[in-house]
Protein backbone atom coordinates (compact mmCIF):
# COMPACT_ATOMS: atom_id res chain seq x y z
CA UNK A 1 3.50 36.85 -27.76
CA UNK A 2 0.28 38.58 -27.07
CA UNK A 3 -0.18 42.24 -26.51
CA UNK A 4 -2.99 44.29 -25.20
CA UNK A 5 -2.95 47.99 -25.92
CA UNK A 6 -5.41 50.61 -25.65
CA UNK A 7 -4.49 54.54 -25.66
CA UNK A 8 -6.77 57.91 -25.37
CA UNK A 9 -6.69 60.23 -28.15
CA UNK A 10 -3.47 61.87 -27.35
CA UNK A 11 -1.68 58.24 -28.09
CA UNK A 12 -4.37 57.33 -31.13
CA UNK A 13 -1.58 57.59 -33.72
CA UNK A 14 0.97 56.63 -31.80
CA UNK A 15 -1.05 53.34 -30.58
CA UNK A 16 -1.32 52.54 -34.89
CA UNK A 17 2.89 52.32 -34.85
CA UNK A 18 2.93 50.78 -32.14
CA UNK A 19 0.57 48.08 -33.15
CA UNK A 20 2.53 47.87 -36.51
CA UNK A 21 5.86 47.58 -35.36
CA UNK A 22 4.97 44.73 -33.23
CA UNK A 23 2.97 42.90 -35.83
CA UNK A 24 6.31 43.34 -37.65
CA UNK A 25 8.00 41.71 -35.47
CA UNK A 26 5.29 38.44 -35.79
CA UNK A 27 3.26 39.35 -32.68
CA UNK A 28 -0.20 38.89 -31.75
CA UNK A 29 -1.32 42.44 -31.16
CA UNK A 30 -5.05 43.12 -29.86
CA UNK A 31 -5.90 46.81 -30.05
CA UNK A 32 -8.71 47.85 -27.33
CA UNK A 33 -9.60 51.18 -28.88
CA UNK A 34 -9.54 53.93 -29.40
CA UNK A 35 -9.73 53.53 -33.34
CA UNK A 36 -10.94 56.87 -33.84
CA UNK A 37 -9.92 60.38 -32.95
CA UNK A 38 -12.16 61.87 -30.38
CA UNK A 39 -10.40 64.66 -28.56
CA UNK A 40 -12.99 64.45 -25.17
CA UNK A 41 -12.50 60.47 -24.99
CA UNK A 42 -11.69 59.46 -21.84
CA UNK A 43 -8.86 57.13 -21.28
CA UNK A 44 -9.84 54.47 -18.99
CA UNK A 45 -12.53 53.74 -21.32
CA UNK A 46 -9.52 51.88 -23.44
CA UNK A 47 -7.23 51.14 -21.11
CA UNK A 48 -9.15 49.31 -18.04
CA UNK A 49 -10.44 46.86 -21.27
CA UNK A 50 -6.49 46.13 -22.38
CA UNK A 51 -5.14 45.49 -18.70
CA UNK A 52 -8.58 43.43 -17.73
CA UNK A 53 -7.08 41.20 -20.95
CA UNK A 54 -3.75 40.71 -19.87
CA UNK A 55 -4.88 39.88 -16.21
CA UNK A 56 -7.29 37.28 -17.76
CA UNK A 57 -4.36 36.00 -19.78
CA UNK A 58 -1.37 35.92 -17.90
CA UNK A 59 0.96 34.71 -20.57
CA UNK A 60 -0.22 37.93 -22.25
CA UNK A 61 1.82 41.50 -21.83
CA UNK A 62 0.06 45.13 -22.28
CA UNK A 63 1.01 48.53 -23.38
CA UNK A 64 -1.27 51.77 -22.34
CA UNK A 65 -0.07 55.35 -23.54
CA UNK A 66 -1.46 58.78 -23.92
CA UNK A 67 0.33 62.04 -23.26
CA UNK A 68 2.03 61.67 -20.64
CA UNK A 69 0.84 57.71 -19.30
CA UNK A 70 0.01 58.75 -16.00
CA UNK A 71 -3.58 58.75 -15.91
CA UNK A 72 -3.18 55.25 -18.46
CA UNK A 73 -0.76 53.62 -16.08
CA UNK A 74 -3.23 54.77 -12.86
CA UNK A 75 -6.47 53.24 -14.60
CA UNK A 76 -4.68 50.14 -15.72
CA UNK A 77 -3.19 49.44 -12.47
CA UNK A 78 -6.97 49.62 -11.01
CA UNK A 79 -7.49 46.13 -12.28
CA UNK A 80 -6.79 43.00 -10.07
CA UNK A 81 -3.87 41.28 -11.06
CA UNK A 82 -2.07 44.31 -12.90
CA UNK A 83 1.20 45.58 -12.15
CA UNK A 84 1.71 48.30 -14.47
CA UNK A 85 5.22 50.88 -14.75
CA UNK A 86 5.10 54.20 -16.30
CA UNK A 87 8.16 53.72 -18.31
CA UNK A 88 10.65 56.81 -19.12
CA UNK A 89 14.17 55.07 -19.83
CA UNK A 90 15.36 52.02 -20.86
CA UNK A 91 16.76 51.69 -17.76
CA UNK A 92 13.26 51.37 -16.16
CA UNK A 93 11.46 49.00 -18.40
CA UNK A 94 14.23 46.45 -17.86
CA UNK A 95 13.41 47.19 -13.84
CA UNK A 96 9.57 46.99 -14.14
CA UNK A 97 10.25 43.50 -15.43
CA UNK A 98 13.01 42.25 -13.31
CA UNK A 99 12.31 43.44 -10.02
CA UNK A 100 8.23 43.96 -10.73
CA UNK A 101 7.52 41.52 -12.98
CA UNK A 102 5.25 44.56 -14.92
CA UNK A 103 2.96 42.73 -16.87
CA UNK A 104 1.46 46.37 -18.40
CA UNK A 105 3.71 49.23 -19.37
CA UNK A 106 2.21 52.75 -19.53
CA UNK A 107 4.58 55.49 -22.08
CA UNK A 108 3.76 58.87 -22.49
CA UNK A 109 3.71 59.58 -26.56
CA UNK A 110 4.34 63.44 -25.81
CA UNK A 111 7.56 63.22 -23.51
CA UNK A 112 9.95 61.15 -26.26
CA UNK A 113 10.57 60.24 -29.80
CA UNK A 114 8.85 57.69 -31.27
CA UNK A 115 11.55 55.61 -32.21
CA UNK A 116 12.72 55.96 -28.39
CA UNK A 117 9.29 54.78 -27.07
CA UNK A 118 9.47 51.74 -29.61
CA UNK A 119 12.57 51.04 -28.10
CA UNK A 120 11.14 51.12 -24.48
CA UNK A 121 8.60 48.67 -25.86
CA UNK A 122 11.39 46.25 -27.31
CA UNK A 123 13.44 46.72 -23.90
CA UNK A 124 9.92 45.66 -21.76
CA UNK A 125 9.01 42.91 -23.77
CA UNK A 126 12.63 41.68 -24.44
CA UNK A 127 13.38 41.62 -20.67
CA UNK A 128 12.09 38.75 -18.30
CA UNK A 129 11.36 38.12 -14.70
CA UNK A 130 13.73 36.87 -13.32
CA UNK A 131 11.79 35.30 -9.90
CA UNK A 132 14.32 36.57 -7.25
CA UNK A 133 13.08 35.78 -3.91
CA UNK A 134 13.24 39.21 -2.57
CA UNK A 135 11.18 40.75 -5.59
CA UNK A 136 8.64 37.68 -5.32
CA UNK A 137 7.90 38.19 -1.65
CA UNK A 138 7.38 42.28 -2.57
CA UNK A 139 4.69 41.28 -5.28
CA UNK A 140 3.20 38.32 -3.03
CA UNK A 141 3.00 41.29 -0.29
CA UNK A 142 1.20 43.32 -3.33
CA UNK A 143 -0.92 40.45 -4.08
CA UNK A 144 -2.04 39.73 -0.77
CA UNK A 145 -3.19 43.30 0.10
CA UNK A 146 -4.97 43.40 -3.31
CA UNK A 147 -7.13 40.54 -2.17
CA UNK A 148 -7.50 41.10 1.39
CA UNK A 149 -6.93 44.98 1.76
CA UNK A 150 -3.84 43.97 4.51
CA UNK A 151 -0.21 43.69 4.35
């Protein structure tokens, strides 16, 4: 599979272990920045780039981070087509995909272990959409009011 990712500083290193572990596991990863440490970069600056990817490529799935992933999962879910889930459990990257169908996850690096945040990323990319009517119609609603600005 493919994977966008892009970070600020405060997930730089993180964002490298990230990338590895998934390589590791044989998939495509495609890093948006940032690929040096700059403690004033700005964070959309990355992220907007990895979520305009995955919209572009829908069979694609993305990952933002930084300290805590708000401001990550807020930028990335500024681009059309995005559905991104700040992710703090397992419990809700399984629900971002099943009742979502999150295409972009946003973690927080400061708030959890790195081995627990590599397993959030296994649980979101493990777990699929299932298509349930119900959670359809709520994204088609989601859809619709992103292109038309009504519900």
């Amino acid at each position: 599979m493919r994977i966008h990712i892009g970070s600020d500083h405060a997930g730089l290193d993180f964002k490298g272990k990230i990338v590895a572990h998934l390589q590791g596991q044989g998939h495509e990863v495609v890093d948006h920045g940032p690929h040096t440490f700059d403690p004033l970069d700005d964070y959309p600056v990355f992220c907007i780039p990895a979520a305009e990817a995955v919209a572009k490529d829908p069979e694609s799935l993305g990952i933002v981070l930084g300290g805590s992933g708000n401001g990550e999962q807020i930028a990335a879910n500024k681009v059309k087509g995005i559905r991104s889930a700040l992710v703090w459990s397992k419990e809700t990257a399984v629900l971002a995909r099943e009742h979502n169908n999150a295409n972009v996850i946003s973690i927080g690096g400061r708030m959890h272990t790195e081995e627990f945040c590599l397993e959030l990323v296994d649980t979101f990319i493990a777990t699929p959409f299932p298509g349930d009517e119900r959670h359809l119609r709520r994204i088609n609603l989601l859809s619709k009011y992103e292109e038309t600005g009504k519900i």
